[in-house]
Protein backbone atom coordinates (compact mmCIF):
# COMPACT_ATOMS: atom_id res chain seq x y z
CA UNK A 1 7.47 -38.59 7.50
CA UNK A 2 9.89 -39.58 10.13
CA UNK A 3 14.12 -39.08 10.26
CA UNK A 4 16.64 -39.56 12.95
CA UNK A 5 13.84 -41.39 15.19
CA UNK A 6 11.99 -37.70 14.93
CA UNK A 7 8.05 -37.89 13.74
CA UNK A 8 6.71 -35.07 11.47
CA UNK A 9 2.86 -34.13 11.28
CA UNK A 10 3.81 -33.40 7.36
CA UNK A 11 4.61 -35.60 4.77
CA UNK A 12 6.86 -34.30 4.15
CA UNK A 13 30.37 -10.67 14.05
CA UNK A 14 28.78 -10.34 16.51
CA UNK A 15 27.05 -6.99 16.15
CA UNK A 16 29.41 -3.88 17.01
CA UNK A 17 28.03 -4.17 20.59
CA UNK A 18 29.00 -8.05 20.75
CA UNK A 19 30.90 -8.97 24.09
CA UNK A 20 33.66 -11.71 25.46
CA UNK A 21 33.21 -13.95 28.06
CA UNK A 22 33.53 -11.28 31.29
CA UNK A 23 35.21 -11.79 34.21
CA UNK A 24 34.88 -9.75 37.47
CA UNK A 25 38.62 -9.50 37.86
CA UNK A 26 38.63 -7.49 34.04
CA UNK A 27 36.96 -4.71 35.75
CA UNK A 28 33.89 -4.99 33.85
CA UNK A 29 31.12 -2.20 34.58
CA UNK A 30 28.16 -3.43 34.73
CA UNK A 31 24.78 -1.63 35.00
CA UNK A 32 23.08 -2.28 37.84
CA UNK A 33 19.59 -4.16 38.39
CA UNK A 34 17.09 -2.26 37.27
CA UNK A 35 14.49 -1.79 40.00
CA UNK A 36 11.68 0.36 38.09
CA UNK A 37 10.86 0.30 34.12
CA UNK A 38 9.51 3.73 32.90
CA UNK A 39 6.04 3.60 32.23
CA UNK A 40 6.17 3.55 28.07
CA UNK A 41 8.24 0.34 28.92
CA UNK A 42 5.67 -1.09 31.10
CA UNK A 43 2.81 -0.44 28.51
CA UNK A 44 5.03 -2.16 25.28
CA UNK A 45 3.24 -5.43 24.25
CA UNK A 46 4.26 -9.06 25.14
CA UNK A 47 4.09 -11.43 22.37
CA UNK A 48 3.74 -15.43 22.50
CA UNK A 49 3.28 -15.69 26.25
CA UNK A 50 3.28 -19.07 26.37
CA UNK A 51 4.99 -20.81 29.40
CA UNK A 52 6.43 -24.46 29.19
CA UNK A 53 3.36 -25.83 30.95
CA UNK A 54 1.21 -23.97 28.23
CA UNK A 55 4.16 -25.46 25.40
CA UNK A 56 3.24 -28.95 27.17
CA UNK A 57 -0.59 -28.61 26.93
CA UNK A 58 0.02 -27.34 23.44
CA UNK A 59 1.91 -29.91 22.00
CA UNK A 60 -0.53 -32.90 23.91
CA UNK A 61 -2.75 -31.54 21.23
CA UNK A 62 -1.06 -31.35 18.59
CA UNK A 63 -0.34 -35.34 19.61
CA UNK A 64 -3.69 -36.05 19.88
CA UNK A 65 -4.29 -34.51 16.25
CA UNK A 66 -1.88 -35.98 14.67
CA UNK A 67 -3.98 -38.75 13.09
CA UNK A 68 -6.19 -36.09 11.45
CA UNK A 69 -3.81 -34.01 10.46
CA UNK A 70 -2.89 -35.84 7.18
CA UNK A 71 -6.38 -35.96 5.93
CA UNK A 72 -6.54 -31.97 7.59
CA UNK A 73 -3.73 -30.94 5.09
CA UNK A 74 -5.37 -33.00 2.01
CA UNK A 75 -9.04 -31.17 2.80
CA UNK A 76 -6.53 -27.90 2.80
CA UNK A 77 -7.28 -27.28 6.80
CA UNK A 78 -4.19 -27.96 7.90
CA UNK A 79 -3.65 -26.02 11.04
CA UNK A 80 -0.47 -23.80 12.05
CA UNK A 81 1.66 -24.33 14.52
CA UNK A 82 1.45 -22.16 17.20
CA UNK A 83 4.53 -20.61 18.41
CA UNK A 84 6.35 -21.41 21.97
CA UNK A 85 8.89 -20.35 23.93
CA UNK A 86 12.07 -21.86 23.73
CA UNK A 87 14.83 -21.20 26.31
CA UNK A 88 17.54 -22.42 24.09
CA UNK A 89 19.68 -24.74 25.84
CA UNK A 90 21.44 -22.70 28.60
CA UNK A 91 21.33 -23.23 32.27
CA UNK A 92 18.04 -23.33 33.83
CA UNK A 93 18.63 -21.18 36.38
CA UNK A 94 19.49 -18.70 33.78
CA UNK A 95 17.48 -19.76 30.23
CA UNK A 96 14.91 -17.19 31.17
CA UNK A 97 17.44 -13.97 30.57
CA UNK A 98 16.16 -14.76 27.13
CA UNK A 99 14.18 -16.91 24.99
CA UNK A 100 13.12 -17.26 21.67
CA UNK A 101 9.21 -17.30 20.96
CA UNK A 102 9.10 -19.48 17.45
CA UNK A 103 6.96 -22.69 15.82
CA UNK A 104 9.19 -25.00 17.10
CA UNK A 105 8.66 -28.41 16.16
CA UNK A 106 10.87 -31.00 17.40
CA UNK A 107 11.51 -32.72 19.49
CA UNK A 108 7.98 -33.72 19.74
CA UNK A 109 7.95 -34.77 23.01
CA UNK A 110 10.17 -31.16 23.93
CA UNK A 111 10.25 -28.70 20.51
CA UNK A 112 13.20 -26.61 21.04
CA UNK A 113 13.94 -26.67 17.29
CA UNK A 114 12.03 -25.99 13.88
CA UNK A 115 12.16 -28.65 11.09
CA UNK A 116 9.85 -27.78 8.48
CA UNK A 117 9.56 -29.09 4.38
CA UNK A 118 8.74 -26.20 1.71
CA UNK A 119 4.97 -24.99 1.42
CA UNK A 120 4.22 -26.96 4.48
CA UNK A 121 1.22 -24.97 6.08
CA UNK A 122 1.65 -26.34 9.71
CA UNK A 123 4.65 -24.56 9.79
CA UNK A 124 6.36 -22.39 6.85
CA UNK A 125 4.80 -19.22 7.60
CA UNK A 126 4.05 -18.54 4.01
CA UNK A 127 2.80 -22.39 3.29
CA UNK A 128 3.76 -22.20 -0.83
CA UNK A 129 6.11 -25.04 -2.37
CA UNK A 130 9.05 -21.90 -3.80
CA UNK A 131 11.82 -23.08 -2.34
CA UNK A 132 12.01 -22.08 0.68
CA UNK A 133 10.57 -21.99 4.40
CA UNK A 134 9.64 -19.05 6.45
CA UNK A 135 9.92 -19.27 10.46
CA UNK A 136 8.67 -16.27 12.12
CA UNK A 137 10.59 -15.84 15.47
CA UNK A 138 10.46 -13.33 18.14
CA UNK A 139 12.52 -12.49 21.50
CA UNK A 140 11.95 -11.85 24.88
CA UNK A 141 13.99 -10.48 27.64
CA UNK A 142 13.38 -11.37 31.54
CA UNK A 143 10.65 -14.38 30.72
CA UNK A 144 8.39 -16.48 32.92
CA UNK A 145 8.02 -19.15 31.24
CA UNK A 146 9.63 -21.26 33.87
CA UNK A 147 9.15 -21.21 37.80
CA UNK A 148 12.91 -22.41 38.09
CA UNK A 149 14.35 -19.63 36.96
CA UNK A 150 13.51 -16.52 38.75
CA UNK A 151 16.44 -14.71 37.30
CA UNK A 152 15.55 -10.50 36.30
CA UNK A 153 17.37 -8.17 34.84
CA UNK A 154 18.99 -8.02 30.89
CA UNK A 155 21.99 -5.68 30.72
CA UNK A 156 23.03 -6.72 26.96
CA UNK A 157 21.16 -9.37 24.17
CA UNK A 158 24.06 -10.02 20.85
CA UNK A 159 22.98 -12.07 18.08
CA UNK A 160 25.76 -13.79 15.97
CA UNK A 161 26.20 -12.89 12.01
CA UNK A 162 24.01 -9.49 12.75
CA UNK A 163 26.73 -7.80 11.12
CA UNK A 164 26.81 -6.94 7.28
CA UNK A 165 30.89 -6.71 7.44
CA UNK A 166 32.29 -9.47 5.24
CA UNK A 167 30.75 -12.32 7.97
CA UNK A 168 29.67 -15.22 4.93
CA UNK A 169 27.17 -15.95 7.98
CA UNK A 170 25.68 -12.54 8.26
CA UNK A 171 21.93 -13.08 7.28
CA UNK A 172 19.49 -9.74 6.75
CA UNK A 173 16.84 -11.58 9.39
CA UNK A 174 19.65 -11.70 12.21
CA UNK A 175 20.72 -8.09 11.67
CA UNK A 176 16.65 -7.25 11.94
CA UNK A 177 16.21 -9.06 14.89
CA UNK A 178 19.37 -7.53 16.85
CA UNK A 179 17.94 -3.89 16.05
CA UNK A 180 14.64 -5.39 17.17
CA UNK A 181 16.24 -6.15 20.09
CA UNK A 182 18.14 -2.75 20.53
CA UNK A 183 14.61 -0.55 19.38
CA UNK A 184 11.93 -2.86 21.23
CA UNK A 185 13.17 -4.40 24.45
CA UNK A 186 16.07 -1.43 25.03
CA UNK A 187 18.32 -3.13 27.60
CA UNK A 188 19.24 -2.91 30.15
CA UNK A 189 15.48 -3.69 31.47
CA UNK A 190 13.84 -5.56 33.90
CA UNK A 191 10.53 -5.61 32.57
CA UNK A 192 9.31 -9.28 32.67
CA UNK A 193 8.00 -10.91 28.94
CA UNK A 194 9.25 -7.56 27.22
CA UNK A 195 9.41 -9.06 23.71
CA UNK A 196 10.26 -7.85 20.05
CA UNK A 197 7.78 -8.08 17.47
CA UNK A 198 8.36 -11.03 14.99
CA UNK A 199 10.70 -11.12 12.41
CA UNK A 200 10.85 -13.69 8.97
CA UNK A 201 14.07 -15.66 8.87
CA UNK A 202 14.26 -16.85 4.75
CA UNK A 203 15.60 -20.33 4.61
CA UNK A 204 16.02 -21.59 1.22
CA UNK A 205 16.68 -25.24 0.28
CA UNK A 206 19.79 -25.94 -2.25
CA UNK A 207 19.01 -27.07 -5.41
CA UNK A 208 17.53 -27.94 -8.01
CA UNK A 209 20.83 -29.76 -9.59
CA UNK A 210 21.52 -31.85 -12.83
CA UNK A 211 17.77 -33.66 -12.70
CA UNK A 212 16.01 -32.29 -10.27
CA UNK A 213 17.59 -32.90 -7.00
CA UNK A 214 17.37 -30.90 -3.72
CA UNK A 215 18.67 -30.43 -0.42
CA UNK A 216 18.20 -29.71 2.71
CA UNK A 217 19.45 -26.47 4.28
CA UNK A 218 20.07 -25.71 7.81
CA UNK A 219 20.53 -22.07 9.94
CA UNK A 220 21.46 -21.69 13.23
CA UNK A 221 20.47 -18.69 14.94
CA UNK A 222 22.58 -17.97 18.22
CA UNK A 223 22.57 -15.75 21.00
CA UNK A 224 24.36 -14.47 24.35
CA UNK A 225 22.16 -12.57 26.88
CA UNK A 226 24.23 -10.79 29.60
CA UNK A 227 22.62 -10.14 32.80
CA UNK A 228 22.31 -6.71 34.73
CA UNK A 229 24.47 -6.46 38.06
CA UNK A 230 22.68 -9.60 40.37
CA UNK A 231 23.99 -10.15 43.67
CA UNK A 232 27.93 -9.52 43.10
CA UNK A 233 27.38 -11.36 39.78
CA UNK A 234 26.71 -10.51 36.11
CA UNK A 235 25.53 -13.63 34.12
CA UNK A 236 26.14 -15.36 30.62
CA UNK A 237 23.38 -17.07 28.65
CA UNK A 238 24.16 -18.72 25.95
CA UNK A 239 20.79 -19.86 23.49
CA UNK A 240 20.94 -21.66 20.27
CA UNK A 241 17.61 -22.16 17.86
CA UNK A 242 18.16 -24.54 14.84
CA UNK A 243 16.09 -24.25 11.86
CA UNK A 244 15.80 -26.27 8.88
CA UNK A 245 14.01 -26.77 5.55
CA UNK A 246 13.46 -30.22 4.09
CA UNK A 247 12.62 -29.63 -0.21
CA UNK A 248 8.78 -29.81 -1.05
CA UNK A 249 8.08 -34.13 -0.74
CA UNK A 250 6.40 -33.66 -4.06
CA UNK A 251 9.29 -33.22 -5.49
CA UNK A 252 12.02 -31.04 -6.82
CA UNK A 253 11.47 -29.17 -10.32
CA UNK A 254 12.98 -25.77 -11.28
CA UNK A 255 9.61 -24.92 -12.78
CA UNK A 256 7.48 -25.42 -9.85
CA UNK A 257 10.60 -23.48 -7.86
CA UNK A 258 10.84 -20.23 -10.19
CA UNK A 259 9.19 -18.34 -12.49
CA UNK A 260 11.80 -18.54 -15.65
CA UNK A 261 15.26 -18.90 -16.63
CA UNK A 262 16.61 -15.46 -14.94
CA UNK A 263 14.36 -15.46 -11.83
CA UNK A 264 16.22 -19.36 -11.03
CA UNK A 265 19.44 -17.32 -11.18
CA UNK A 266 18.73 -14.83 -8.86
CA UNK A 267 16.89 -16.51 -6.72
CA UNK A 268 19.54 -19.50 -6.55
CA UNK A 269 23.05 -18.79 -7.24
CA UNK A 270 23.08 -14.50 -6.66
CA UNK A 271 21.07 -14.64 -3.79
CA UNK A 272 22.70 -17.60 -1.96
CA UNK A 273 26.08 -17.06 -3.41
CA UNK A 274 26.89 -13.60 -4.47
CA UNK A 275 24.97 -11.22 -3.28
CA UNK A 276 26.05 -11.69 0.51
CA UNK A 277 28.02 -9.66 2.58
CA UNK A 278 31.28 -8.29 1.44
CA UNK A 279 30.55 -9.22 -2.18
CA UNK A 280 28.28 -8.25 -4.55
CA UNK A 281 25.37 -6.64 -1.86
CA UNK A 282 24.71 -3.22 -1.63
CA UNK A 283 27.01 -2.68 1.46
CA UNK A 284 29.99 -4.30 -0.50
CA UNK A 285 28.96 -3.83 -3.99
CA UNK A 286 32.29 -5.31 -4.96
CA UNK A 287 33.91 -4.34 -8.51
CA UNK A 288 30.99 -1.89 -8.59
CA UNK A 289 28.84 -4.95 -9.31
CA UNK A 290 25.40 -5.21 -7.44
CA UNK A 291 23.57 -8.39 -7.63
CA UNK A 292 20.33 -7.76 -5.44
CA UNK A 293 17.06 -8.85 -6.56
CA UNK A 294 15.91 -5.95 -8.63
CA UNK A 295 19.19 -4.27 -9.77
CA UNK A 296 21.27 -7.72 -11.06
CA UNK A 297 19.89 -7.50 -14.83
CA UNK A 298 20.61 -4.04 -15.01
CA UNK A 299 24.09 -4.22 -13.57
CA UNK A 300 24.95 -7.16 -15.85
CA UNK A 301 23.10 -7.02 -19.03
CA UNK A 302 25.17 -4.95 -22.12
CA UNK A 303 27.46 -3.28 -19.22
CA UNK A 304 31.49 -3.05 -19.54
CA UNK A 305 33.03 -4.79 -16.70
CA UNK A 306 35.12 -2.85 -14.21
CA UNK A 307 37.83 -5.31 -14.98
CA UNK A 308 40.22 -3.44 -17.49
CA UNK A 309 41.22 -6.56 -19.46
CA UNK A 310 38.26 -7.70 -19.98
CA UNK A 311 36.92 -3.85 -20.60
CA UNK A 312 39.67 -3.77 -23.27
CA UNK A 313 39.35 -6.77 -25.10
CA UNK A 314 35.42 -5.68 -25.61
CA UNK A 315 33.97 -7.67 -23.48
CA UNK A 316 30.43 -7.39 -21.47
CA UNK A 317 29.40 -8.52 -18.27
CA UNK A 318 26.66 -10.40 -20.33
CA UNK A 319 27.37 -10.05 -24.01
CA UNK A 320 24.53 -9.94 -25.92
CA UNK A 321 24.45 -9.71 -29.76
CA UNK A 322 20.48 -9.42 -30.29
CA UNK A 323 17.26 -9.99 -28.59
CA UNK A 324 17.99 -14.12 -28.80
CA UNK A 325 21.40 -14.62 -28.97
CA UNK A 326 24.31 -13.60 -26.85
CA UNK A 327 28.09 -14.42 -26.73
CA UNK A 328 29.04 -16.52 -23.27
CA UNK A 329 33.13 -16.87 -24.68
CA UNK A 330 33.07 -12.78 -24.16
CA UNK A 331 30.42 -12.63 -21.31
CA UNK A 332 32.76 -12.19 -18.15
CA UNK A 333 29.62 -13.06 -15.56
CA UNK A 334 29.48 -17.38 -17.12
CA UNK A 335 33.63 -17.21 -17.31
CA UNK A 336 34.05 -16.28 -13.16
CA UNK A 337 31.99 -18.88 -12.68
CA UNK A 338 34.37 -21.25 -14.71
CA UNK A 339 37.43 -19.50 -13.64
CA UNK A 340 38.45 -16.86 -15.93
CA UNK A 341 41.50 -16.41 -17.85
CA UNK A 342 45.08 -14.91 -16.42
CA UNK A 343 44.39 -11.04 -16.01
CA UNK A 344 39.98 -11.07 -16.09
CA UNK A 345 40.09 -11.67 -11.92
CA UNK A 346 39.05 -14.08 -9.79
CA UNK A 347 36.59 -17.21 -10.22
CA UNK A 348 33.33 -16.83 -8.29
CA UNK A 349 31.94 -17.10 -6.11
CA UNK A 350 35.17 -15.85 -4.54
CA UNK A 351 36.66 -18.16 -1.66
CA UNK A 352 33.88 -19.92 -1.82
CA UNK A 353 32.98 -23.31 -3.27
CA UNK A 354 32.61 -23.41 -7.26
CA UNK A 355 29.24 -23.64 -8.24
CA UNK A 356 27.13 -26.96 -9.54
CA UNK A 357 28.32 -27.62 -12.70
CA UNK A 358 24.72 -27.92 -13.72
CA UNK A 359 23.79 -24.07 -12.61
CA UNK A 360 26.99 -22.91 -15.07
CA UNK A 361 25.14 -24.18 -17.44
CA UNK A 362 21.83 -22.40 -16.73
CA UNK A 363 23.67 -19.28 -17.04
CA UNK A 364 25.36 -20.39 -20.20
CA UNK A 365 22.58 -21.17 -21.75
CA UNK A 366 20.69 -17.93 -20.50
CA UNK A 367 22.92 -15.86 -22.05
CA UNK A 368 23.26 -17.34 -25.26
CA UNK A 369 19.71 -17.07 -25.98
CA UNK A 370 20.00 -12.96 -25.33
CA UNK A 371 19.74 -13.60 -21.66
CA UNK A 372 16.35 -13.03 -21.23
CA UNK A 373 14.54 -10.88 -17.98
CA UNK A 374 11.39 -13.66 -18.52
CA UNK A 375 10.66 -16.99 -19.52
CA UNK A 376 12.24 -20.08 -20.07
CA UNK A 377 14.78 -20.54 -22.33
CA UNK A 378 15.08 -24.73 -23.29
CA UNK A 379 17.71 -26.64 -21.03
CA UNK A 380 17.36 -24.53 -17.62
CA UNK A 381 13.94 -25.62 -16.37
């Protein structure tokens, strides 16, 4: 498979400690260099140690594999990626402040990003076509991955959308990775290669819509490393890690993708759409609605909207008249999604695009036949 003159072996807000630009002249204190690392400190693990040299051997071969990978994959011996160090993009004198230790991929002849299709076993970390692609990443303060930069000393690592405050970027695996960060590598530090311990960034493709057809999704995982007191200087590094996942190449089917009608909702319109933060997660838990995996059916099946219009006019979150049938016109969950009458709220997802027209109907459907917690009902698969 090949894209955007790229070959593939596959066929396939700133957390509360974030930080502005400093200048010396704002009378910014910074902590100084740190000269000595406690012992406990000294002792913590390094993980993926690999320098660019090592990254270069690595991915000569990978080259020289490529021609048996194919066949490797089809004999189900496919082998894993093995993950690298990528500065990130900043300067060079300064890309070793931090670095991210992931699978990256591309470009071949550099990786500095990860593109990866669903169930692919060379590099979605849990190699199973389900609609999504796991990347296990990692990060390391004060590397030596590269002789050019000799730069030591991490007063401060931020990672962007850690935050669970209303950010529509926040993501769970950001927020993991910045306590990571805070709990593992402890700035400020000096200690050379001290690196957190992995963590699973979920990156689900969109789709399936109308007959079958996915997309690609991308996530961008940023990050600003600010540098202890060096010289008269503190400095800025600024690294960026792109990710995406490419849909299965053997195609796109809601059955192969979920497990029934109700597990297809979750899984693609609450968890990508309303159960993110400020809405309907359990920080926000907006309208008293929660919409996680494991309390959504409970929260919506036979339960009386907070909404007192709707509450008075007798409707349900998800009406349901008996064990196969249920009532969608006095369901308030299908009509946000349409855009409910004057007085019953807001449409949802709120400020956000409206949804397929073809995932409506799934929950249409879904709740006229008694909304179901299992199975398939006819029309949604």
């Amino acid at each position: 498979m090949s894209g955007s003159g790229e070959t593939y072996l596959w066929p396939s807000r700133w957390l509360a400690r974030s930080f502005a630009p400093l200048r010396r002249s704002e009378g910014v204190t910074a902590a100084s260099s740190v000269n000595a690392a406690p012992l406990a400190d000294v002792a913590r693990p390094r993980v993926g140690t690999l320098t660019r040299r090592h990254a270069a051997v690595h991915m000569a071969a990978r080259g020289a594999a490529g021609a048996l990978l194919l066949t490797g994959a089809l004999l189900g011996a496919a082998p894993r990626a093995c993950a690298i160090t990528v500065g990130g993009g900043g300067s060079t004198r300064m890309d070793c402040l931090a670095v991210f230790e992931a699978d990256a991929n591309i470009p071949v002849h550099n990786p500095k990003n990860i593109r990866c299709a669903d169930g692919d076993p060379t590099c979605d970390a849990d190699g199973v076509v389900n609609g999504a692609c796991e990347f296990a990443i990692a990060i390391c303060a004060n590397s030596d991955f590269d002789a050019a930069c000799t730069l030591r000393g991490v007063q401060a690592i931020s990672i962007a959308h850690a935050t669970d405050d209303g950010d529509p970027k926040f993501d769970p695996a950001f927020q993991a990775l910045q306590e990571r960060v805070h709990n593992e590598i402890d700035p400020p530090t000096s200690v050379v290669g001290q690196c957190t311990t992995s963590t699973t960034l979920h990156v689900p493709i969109r789709g399936p819509f109308g007959p079958g057809v996915c997309k690609s999704t991308k996530q961008v995982l940023r990050m600003v490393t600010l540098s202890t007191l060096i010289g008269d200087k503190v400095y800025r590094d600024t690294d960026v890690l792109k990710v995406r996942c490419d849909p299965a190449p053997t195609g796109c089917s809601a059955q192969a993708l979920f497990t029934g009608t109700f597990d297809r909702i979750q899984r693609q319109i609450f968890n990508q759409s309303c159960a993110v933060s400020g809405c309907h997660d359990s920080q926000s838990k907006t309208g008293n609605l929660l919409l996680e995996t494991g309390a959504a059916y409970t929260n919506l099946v036979g339960v009386t909207p907070n909404n007192a219009n709707a509450a008075a006019a007798g409707w349900k979150r998800v009406h349901v008249l008996d064990p196969t049938s249920g009532d969608p016109a006095t369901s308030l969950l299908p009509q946000k999604l349409l855009g409910p009458p004057a007085g019953f709220g807001a449409r949802m997802p709120f400020d956000r695009p409206k949804l397929d027209k073809s995932l409506i109907d799934v929950v249409e459907l879904w709740v006229a036949a008694g909304a179901p917690a299992t199975g398939w009902v006819a029309g949604t698969d």
